[in-house]
C-alpha atoms as a PDB file:
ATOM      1  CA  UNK A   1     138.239 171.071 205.208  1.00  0.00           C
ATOM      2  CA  UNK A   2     138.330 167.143 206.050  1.00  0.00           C
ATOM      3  CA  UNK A   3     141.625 165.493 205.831  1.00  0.00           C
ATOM      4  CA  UNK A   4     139.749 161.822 204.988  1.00  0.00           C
ATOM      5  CA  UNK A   5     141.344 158.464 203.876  1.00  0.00           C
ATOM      6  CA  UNK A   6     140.298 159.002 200.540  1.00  0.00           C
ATOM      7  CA  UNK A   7     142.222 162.286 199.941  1.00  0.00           C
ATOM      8  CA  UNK A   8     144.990 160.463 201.324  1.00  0.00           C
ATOM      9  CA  UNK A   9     144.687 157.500 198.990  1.00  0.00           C
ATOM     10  CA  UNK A  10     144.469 160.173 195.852  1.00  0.00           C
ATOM     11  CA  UNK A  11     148.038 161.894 197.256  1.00  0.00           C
ATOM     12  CA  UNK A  12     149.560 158.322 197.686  1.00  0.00           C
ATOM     13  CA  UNK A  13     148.329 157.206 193.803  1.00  0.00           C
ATOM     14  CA  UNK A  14     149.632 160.848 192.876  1.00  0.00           C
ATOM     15  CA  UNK A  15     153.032 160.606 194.180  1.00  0.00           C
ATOM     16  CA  UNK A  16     153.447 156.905 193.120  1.00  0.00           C
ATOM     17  CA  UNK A  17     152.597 158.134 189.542  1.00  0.00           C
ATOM     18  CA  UNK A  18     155.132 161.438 190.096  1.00  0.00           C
ATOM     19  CA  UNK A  19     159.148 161.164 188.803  1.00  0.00           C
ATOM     20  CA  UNK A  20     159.950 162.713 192.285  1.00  0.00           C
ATOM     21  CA  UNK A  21     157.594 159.697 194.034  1.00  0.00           C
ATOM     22  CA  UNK A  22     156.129 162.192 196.466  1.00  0.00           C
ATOM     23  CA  UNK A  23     153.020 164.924 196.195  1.00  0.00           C
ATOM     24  CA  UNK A  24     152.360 167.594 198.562  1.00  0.00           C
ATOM     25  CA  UNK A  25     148.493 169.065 199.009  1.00  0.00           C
ATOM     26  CA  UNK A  26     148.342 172.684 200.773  1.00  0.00           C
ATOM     27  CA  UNK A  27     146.488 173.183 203.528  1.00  0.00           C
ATOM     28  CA  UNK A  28     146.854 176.737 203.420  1.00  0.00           C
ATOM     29  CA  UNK A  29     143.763 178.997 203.766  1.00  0.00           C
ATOM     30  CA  UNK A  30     145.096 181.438 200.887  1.00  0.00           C
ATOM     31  CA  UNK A  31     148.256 182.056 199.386  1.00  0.00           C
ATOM     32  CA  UNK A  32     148.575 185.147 201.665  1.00  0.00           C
ATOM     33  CA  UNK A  33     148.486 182.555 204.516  1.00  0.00           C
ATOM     34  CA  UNK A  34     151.859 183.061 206.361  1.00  0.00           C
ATOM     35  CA  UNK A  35     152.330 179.708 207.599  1.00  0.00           C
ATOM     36  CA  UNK A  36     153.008 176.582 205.386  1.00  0.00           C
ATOM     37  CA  UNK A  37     150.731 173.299 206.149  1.00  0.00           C
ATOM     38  CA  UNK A  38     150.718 170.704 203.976  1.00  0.00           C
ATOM     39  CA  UNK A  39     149.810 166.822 203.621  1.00  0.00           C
ATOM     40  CA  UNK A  40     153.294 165.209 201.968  1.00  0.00           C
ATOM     41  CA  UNK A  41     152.545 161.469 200.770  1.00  0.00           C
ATOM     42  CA  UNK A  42     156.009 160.040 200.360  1.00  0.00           C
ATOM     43  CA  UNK A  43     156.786 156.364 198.964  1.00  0.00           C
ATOM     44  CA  UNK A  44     159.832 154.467 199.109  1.00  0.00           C
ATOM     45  CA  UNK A  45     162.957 155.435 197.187  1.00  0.00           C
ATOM     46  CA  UNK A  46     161.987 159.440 197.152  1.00  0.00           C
ATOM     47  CA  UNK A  47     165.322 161.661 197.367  1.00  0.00           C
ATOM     48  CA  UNK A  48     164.201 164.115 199.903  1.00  0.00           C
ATOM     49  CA  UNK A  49     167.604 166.102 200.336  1.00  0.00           C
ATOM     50  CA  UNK A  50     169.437 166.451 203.355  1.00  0.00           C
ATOM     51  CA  UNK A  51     168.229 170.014 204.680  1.00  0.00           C
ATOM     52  CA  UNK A  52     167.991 172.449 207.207  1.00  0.00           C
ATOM     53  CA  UNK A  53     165.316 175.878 207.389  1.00  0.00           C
ATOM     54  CA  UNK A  54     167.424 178.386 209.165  1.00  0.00           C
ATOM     55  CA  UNK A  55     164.348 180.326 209.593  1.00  0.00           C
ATOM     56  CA  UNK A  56     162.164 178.213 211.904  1.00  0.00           C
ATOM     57  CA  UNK A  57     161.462 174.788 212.984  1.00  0.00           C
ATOM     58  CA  UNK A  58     159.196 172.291 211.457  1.00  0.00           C
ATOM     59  CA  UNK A  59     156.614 169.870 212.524  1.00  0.00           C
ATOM     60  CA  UNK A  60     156.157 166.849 211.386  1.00  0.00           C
ATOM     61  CA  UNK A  61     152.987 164.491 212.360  1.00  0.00           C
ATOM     62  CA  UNK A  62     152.523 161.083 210.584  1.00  0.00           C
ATOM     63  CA  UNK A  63     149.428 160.128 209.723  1.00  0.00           C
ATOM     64  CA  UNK A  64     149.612 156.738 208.217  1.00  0.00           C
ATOM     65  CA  UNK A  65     152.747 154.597 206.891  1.00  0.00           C
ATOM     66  CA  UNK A  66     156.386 154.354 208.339  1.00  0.00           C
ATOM     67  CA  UNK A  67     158.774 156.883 208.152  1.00  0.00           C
ATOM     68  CA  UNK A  68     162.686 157.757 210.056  1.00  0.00           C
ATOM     69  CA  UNK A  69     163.507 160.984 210.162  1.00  0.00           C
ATOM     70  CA  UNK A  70     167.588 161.005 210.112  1.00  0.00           C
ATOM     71  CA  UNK A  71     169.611 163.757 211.770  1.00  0.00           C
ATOM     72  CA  UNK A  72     172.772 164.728 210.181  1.00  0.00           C
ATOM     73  CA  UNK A  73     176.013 167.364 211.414  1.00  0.00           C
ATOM     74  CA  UNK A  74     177.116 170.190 208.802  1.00  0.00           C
ATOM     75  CA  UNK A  75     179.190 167.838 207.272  1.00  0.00           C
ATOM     76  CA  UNK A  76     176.879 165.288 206.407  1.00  0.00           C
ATOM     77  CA  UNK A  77     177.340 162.833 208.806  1.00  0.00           C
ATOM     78  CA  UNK A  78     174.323 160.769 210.006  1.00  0.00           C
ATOM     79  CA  UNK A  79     174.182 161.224 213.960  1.00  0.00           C
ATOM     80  CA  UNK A  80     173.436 159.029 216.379  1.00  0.00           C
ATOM     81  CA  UNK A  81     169.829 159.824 216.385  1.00  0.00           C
ATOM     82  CA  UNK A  82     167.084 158.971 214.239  1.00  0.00           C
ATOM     83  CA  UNK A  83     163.565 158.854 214.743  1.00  0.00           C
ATOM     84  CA  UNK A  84     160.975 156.391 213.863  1.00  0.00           C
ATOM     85  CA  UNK A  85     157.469 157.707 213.035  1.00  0.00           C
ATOM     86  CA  UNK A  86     154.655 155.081 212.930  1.00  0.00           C
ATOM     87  CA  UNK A  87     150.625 155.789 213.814  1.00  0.00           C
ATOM     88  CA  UNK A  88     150.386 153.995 217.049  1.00  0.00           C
ATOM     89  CA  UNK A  89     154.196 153.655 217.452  1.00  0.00           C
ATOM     90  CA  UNK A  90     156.416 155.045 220.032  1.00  0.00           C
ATOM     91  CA  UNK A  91     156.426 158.150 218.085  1.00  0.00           C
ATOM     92  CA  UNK A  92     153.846 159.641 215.767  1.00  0.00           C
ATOM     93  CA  UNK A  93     155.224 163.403 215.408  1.00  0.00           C
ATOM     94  CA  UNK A  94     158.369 165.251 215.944  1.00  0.00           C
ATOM     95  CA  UNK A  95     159.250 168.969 216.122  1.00  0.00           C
ATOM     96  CA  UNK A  96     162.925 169.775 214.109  1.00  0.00           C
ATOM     97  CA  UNK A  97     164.391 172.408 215.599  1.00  0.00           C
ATOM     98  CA  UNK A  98     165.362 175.622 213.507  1.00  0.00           C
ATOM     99  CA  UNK A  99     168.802 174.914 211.586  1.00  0.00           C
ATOM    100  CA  UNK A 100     168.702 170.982 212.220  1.00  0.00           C
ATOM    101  CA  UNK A 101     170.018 169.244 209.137  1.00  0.00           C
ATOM    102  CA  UNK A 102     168.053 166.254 208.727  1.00  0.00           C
ATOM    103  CA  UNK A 103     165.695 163.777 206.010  1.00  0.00           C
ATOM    104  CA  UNK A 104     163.290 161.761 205.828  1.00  0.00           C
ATOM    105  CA  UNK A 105     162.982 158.075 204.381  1.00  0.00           C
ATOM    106  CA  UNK A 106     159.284 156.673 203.652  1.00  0.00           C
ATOM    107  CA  UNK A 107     159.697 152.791 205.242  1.00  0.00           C
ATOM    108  CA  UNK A 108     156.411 151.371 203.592  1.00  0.00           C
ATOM    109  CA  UNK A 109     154.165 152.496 200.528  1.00  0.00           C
ATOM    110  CA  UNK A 110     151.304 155.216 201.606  1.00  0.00           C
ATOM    111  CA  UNK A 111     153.052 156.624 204.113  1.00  0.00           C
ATOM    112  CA  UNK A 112     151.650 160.086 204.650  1.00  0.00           C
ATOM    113  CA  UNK A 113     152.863 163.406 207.106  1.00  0.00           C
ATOM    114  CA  UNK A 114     151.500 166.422 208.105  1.00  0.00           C
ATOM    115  CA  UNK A 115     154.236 169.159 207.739  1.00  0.00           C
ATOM    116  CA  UNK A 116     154.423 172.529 209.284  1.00  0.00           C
ATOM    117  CA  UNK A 117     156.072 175.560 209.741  1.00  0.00           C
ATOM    118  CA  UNK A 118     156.413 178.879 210.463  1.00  0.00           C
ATOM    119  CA  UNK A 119     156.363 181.720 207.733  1.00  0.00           C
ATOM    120  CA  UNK A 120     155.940 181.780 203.826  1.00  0.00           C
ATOM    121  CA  UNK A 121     156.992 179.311 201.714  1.00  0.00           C
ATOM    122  CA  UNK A 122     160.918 180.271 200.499  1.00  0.00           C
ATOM    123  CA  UNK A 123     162.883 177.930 198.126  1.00  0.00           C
ATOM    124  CA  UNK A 124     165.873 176.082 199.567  1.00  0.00           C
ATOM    125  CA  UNK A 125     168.782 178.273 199.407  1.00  0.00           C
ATOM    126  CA  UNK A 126     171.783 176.007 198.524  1.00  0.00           C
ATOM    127  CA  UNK A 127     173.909 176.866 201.652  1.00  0.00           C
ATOM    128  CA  UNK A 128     170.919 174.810 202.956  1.00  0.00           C
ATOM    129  CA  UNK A 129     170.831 171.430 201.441  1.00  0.00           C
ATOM    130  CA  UNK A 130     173.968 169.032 201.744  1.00  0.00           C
END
């Protein structure tokens, strides 16, 4: 599989046409594939919860756009650091660590990430979103 501008285009006019202003694509080899990878085109004003996966970390690699990713404590306090993720910036991928609450804000229209982590695919239990 080629991850090429023009599938990223398609996922950007897909999640500007979605309610939730975001679109994933898997990049999963099968749905027995234990690992999740997927392509997440995010525009501006997307609610992407305040989370945490108490079962392993996650990996995120931007691939075009502007993005922060925004720590937070278990209260729901922003801490002091946040992350900017640009192509050619200072930083163009980050690693969460397993149990970090954080989110992440899309900055400019077509920004698109590469996600990853560890494991099947499990819905977010509420004890994990704030």
């Amino acid at each position: 599989m080629k991850i090429t501008q023009q599938l990223l285009d398609t996922l950007t006019e897909q999640a500007k046409a979605s309610p939730r202003l975001r679109m994933n694509y898997d990049l999963r080899n099968s749905d027995r594939d234990q690992s999740q990878r997927m392509l997440n085109a995010i525009e501006p004003g997307t609610q992407v919860p305040v989370h945490r996966h108490p079962k392993t970390s996650e990996t995120i690699i931007i691939l075009r756009g502007h993005a922060r990713e925004v720590f937070f404590d278990a209260t729901g306090r922003v801490v002091e650091e946040t992350v900017d993720l640009k192509p050619g910036g200072e930083c163009v991928a980050i690693n969460v660590p397993l149990g970090r609450w954080h989110t992440i804000h899309p900055l400019e229209s077509g920004t698109v990430i590469l996600e990853m982590k560890e494991g099947a695919y499990e819905p977010m239990r509420e004890e994990d979103v704030i």
